[in-house]
PDB file of N, CA and C in Angstrom:
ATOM      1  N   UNK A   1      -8.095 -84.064   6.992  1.00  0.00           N
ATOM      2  CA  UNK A   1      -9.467 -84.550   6.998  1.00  0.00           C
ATOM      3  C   UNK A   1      -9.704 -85.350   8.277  1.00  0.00           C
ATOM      4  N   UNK A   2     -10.704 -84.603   9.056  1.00  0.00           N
ATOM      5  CA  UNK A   2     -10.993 -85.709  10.567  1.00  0.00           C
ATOM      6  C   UNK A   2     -11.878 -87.352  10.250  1.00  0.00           C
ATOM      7  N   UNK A   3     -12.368 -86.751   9.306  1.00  0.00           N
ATOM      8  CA  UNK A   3     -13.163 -88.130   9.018  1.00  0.00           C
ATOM      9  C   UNK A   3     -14.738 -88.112   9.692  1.00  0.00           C
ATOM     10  N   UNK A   4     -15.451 -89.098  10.016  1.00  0.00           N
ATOM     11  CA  UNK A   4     -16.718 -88.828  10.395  1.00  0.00           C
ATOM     12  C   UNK A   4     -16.568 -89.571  12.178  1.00  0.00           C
ATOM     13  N   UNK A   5     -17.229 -88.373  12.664  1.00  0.00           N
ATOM     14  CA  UNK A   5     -16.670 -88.974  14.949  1.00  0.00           C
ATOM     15  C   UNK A   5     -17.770 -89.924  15.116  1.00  0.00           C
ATOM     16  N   UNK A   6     -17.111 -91.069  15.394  1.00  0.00           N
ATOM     17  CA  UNK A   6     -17.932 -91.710  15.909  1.00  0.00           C
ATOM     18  C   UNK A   6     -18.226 -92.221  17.445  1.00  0.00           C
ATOM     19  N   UNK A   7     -17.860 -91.347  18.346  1.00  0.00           N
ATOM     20  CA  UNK A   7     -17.897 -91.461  19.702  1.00  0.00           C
ATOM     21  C   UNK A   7     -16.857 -90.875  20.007  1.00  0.00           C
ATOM     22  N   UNK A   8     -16.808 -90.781  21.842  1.00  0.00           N
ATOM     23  CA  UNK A   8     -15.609 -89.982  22.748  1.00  0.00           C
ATOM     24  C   UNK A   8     -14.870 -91.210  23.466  1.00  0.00           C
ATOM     25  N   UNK A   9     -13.890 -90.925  23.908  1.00  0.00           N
ATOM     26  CA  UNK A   9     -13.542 -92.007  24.934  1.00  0.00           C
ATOM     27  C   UNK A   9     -14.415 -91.550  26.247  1.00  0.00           C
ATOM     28  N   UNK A  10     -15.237 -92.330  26.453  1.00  0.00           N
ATOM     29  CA  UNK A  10     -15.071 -92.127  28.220  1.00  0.00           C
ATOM     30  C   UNK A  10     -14.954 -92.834  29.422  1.00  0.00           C
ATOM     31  N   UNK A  11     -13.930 -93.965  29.018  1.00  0.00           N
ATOM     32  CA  UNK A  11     -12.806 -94.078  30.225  1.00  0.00           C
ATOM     33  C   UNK A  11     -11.118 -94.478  29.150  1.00  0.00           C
ATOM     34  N   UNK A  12     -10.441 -94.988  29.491  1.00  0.00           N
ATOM     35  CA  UNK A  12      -9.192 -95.177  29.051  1.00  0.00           C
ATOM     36  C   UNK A  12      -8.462 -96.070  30.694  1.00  0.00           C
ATOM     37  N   UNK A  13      -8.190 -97.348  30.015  1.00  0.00           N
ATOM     38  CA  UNK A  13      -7.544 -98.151  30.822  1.00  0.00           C
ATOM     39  C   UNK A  13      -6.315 -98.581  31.020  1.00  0.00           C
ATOM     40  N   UNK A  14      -5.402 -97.355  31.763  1.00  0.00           N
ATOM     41  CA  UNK A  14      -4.095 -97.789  30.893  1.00  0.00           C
ATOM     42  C   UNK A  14      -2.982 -98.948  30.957  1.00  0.00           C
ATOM     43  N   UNK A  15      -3.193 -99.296  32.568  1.00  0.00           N
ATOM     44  CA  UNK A  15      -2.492-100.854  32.327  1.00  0.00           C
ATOM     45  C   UNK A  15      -2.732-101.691  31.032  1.00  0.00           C
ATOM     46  N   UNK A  16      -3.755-101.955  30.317  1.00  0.00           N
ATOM     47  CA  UNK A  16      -4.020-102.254  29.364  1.00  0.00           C
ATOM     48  C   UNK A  16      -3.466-101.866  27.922  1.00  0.00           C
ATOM     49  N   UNK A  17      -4.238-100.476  27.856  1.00  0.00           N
ATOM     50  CA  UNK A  17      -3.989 -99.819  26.431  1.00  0.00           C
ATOM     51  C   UNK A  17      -5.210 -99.517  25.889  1.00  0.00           C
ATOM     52  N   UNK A  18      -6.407 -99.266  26.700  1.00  0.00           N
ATOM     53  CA  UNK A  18      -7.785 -99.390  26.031  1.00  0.00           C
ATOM     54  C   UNK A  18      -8.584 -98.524  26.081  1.00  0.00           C
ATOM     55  N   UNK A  19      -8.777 -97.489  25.731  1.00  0.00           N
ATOM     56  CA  UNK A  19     -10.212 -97.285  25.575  1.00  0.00           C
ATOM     57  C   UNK A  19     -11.462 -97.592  25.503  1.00  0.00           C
ATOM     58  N   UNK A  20     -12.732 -96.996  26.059  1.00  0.00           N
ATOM     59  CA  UNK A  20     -14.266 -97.118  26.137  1.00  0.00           C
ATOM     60  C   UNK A  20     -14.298 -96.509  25.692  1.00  0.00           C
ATOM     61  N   UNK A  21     -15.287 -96.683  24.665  1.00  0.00           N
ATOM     62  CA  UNK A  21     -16.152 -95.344  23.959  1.00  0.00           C
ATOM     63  C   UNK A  21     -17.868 -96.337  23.371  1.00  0.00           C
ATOM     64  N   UNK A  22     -18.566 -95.121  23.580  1.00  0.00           N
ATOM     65  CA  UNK A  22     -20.053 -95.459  23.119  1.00  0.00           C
ATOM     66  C   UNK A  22     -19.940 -94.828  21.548  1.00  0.00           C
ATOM     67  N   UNK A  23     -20.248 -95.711  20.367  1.00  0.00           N
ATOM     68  CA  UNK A  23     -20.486 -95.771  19.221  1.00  0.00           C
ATOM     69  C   UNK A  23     -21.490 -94.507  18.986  1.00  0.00           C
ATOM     70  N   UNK A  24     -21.567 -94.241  17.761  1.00  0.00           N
ATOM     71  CA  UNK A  24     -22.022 -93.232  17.072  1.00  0.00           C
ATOM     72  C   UNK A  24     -22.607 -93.505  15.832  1.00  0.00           C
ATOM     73  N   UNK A  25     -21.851 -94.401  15.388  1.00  0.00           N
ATOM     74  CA  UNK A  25     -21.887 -94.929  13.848  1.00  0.00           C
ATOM     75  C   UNK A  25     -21.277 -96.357  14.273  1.00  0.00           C
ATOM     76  N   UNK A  26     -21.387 -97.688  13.142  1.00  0.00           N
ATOM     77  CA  UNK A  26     -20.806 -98.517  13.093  1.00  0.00           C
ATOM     78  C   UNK A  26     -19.649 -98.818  13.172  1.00  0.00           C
ATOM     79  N   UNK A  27     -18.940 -99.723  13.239  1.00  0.00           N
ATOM     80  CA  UNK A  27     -17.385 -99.787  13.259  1.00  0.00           C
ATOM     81  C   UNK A  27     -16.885-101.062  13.467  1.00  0.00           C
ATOM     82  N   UNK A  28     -15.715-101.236  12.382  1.00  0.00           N
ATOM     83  CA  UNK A  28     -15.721-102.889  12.730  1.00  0.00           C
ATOM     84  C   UNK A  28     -13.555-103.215  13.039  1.00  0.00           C
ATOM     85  N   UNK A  29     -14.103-104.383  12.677  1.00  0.00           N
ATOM     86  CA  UNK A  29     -12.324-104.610  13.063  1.00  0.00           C
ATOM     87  C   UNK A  29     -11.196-104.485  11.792  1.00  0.00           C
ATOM     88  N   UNK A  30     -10.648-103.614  11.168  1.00  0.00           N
ATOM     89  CA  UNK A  30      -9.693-103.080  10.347  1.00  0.00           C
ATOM     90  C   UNK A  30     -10.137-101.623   9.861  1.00  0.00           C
ATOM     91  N   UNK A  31     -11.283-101.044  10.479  1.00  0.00           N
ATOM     92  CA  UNK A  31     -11.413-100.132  10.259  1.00  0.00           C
ATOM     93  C   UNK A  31     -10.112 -98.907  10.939  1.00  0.00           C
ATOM     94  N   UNK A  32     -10.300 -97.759  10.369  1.00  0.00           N
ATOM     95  CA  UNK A  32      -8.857 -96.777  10.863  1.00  0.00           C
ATOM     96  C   UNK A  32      -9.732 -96.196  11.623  1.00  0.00           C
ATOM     97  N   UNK A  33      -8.952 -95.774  12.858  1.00  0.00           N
ATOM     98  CA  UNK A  33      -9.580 -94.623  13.703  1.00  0.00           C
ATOM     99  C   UNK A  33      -8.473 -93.178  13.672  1.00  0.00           C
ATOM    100  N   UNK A  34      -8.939 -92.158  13.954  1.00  0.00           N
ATOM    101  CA  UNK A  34      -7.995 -91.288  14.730  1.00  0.00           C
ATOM    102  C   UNK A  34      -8.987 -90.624  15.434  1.00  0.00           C
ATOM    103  N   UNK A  35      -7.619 -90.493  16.817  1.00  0.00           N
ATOM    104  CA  UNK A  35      -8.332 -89.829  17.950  1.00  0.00           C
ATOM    105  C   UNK A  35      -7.760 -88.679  18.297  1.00  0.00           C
ATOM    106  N   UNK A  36      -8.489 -87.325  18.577  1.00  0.00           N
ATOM    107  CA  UNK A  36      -7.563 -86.397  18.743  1.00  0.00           C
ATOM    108  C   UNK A  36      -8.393 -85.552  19.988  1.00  0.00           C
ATOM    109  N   UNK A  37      -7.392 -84.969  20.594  1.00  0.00           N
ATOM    110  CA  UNK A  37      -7.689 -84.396  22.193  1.00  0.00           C
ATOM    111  C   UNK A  37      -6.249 -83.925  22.889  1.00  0.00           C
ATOM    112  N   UNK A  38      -6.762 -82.580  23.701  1.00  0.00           N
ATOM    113  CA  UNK A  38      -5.045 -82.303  24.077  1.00  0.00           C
ATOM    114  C   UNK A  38      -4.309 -82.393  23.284  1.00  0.00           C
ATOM    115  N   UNK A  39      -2.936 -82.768  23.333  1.00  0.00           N
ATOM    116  CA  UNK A  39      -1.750 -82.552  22.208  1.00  0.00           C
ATOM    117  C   UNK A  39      -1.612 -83.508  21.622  1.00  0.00           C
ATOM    118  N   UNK A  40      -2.807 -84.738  21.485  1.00  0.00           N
ATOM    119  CA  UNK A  40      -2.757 -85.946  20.535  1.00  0.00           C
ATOM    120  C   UNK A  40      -3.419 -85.819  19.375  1.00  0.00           C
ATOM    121  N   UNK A  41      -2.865 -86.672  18.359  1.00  0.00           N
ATOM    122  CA  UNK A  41      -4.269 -86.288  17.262  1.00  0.00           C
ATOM    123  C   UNK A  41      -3.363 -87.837  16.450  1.00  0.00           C
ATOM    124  N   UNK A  42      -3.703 -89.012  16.636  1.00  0.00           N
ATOM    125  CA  UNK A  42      -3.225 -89.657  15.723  1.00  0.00           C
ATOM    126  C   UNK A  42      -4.242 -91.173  14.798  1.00  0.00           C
ATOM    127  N   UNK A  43      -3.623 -91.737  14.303  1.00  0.00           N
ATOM    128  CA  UNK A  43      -4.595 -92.800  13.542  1.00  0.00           C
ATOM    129  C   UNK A  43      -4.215 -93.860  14.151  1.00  0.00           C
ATOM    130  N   UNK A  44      -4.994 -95.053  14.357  1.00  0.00           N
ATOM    131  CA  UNK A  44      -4.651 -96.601  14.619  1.00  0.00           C
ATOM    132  C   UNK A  44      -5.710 -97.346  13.873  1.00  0.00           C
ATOM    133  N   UNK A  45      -5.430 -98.052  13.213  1.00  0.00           N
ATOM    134  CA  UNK A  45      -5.823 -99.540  12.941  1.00  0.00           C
ATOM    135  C   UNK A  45      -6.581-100.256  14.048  1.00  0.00           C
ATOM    136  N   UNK A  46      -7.592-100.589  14.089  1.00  0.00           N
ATOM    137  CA  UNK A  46      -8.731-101.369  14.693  1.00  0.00           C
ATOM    138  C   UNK A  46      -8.705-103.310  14.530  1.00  0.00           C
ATOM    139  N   UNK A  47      -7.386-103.190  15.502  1.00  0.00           N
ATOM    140  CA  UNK A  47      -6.711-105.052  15.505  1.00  0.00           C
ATOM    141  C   UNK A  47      -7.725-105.764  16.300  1.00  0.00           C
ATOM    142  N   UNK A  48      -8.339-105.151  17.228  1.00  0.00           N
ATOM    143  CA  UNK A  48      -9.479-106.129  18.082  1.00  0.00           C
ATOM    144  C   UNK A  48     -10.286-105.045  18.600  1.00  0.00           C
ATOM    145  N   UNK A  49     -11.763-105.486  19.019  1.00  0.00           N
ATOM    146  CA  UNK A  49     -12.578-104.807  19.489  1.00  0.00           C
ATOM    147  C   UNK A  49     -13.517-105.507  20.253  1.00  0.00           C
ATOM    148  N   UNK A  50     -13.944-105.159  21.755  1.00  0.00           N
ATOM    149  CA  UNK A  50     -14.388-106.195  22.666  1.00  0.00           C
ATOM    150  C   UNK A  50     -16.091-104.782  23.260  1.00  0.00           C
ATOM    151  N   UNK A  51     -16.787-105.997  23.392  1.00  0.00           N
ATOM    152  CA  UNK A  51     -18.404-105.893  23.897  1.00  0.00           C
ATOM    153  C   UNK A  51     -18.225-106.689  24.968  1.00  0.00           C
ATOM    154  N   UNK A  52     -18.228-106.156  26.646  1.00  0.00           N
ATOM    155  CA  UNK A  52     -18.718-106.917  27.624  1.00  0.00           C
ATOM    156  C   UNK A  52     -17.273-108.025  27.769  1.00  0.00           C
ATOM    157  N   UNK A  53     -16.120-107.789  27.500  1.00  0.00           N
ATOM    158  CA  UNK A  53     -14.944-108.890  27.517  1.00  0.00           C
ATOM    159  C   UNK A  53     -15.340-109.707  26.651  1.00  0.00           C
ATOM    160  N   UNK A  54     -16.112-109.701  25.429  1.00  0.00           N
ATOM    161  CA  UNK A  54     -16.145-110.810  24.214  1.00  0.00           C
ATOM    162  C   UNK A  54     -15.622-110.244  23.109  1.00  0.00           C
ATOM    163  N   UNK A  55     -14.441-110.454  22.467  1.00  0.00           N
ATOM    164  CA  UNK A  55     -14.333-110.209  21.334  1.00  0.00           C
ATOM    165  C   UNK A  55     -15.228-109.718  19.948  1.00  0.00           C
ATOM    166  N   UNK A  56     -15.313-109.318  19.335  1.00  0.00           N
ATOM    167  CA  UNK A  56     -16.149-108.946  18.243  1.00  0.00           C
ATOM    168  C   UNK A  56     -15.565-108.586  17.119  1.00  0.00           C
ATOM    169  N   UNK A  57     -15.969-108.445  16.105  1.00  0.00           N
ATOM    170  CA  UNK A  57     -15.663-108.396  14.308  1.00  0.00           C
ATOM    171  C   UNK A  57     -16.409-106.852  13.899  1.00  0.00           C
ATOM    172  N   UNK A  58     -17.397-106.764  15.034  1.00  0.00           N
ATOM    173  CA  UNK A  58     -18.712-105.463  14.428  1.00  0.00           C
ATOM    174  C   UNK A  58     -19.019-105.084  15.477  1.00  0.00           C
ATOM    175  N   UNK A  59     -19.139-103.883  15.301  1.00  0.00           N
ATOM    176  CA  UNK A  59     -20.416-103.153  16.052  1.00  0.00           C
ATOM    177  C   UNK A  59     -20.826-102.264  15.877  1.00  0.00           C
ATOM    178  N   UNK A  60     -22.206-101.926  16.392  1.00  0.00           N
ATOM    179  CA  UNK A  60     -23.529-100.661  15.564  1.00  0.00           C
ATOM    180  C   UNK A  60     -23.487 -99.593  17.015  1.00  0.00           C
ATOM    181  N   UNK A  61     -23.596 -98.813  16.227  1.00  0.00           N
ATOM    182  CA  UNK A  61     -24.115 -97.489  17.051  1.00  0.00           C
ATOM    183  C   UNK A  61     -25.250 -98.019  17.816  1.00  0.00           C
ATOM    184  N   UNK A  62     -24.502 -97.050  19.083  1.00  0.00           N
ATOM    185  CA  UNK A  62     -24.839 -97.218  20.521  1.00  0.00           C
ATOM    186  C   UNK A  62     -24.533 -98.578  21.550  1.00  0.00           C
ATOM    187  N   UNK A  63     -23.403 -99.494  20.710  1.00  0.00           N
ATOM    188  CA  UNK A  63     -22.758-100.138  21.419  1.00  0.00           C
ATOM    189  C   UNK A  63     -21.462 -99.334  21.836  1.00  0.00           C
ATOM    190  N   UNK A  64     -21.217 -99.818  23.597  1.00  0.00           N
ATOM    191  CA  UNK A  64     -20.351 -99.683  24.118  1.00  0.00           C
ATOM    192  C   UNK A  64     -18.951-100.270  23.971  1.00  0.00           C
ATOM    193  N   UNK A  65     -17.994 -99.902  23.476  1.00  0.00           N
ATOM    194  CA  UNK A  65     -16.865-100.714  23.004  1.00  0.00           C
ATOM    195  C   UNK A  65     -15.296-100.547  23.933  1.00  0.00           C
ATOM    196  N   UNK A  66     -14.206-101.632  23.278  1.00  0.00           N
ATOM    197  CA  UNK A  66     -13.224-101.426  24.204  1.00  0.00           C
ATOM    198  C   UNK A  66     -12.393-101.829  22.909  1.00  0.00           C
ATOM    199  N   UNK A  67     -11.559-100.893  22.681  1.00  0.00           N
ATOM    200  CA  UNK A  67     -10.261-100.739  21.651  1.00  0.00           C
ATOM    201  C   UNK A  67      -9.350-100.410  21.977  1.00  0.00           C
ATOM    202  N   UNK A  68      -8.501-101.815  21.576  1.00  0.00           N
ATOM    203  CA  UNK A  68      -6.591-101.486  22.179  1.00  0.00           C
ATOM    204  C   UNK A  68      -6.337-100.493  21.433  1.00  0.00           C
ATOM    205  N   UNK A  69      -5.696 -99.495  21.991  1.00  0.00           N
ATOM    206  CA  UNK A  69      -4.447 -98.264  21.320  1.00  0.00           C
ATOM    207  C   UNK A  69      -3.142 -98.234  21.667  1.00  0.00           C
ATOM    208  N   UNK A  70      -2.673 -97.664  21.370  1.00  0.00           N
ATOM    209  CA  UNK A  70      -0.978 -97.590  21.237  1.00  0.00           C
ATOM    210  C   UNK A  70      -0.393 -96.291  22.147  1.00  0.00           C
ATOM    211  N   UNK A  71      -1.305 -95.221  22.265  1.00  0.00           N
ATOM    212  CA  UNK A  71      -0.945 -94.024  22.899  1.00  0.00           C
ATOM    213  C   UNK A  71      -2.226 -93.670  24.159  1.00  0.00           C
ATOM    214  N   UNK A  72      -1.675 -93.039  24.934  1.00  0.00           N
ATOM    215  CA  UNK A  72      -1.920 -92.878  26.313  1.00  0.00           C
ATOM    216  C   UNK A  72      -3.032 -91.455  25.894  1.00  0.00           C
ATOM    217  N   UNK A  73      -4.479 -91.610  26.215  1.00  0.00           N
ATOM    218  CA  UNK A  73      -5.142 -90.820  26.012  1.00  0.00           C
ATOM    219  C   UNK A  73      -6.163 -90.511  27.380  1.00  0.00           C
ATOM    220  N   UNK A  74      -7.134 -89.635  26.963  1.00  0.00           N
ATOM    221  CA  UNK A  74      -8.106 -89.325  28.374  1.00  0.00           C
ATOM    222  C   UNK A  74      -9.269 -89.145  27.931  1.00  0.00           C
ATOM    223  N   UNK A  75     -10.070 -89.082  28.998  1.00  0.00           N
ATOM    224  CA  UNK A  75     -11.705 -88.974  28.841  1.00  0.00           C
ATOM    225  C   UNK A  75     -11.966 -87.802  27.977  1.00  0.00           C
ATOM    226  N   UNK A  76     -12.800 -87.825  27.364  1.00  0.00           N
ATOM    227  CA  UNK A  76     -13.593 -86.977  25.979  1.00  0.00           C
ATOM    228  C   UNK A  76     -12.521 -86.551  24.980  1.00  0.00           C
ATOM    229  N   UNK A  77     -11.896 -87.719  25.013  1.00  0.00           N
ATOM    230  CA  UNK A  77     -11.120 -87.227  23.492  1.00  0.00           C
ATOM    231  C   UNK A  77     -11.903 -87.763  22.459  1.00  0.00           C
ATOM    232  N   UNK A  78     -12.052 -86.900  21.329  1.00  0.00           N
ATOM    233  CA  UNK A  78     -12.840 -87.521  20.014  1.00  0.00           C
ATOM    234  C   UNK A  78     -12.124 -88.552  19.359  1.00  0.00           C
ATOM    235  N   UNK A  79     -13.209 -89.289  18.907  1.00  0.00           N
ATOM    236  CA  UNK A  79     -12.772 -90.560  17.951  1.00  0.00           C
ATOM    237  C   UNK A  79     -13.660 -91.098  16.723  1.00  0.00           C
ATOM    238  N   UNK A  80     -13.000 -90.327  15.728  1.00  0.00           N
ATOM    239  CA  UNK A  80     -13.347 -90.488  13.774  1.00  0.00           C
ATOM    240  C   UNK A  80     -13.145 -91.703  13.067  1.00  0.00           C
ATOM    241  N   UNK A  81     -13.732 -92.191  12.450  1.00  0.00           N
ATOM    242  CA  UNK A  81     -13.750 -93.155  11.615  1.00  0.00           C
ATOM    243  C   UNK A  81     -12.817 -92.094  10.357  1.00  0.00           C
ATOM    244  N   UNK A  82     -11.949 -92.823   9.470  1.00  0.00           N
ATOM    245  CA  UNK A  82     -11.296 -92.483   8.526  1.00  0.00           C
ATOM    246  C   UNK A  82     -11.786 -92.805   7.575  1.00  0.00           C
TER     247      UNK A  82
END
């Protein structure tokens, strides 16, 4: 089950670990994601989520977001809410 996409990455920062992606749907902080693209397809847990370098708890579709991940991904990979 992919779940419902709520945006693409489009950038990925990897000194960091982060992804950009523009929202689709809401999404907050313990929500599950999985992202799948190329030969990735996996789930992470949503530990922090940043607007503009400020931390945040929430955010609504058509905010621009930045979510730490664990695996090394690229521009237009999809990303589902679970």
């Amino acid at each position: 089950m992919e779940g419902k996409q709520i945006g693409e990455v489009f950038n990925f920062f990897e000194h960091v670990g982060v992804i950009a992606l523009e929202l689709t749907a809401p999404l907050k902080v313990g929500d599950t994601i999985r992202i799948v693209g190329g030969d990735k397809d996996f789930e992470e847990v949503v530990d922090s989520m940043q607007i503009e370098g400020k931390n945040v708890e929430k955010a609504k579709k058509g905010d621009s977001v930045g979510i730490k991940i664990s695996e090394k991904v690229h521009k237009g990979y999809k990303v589902y809410k679970v």
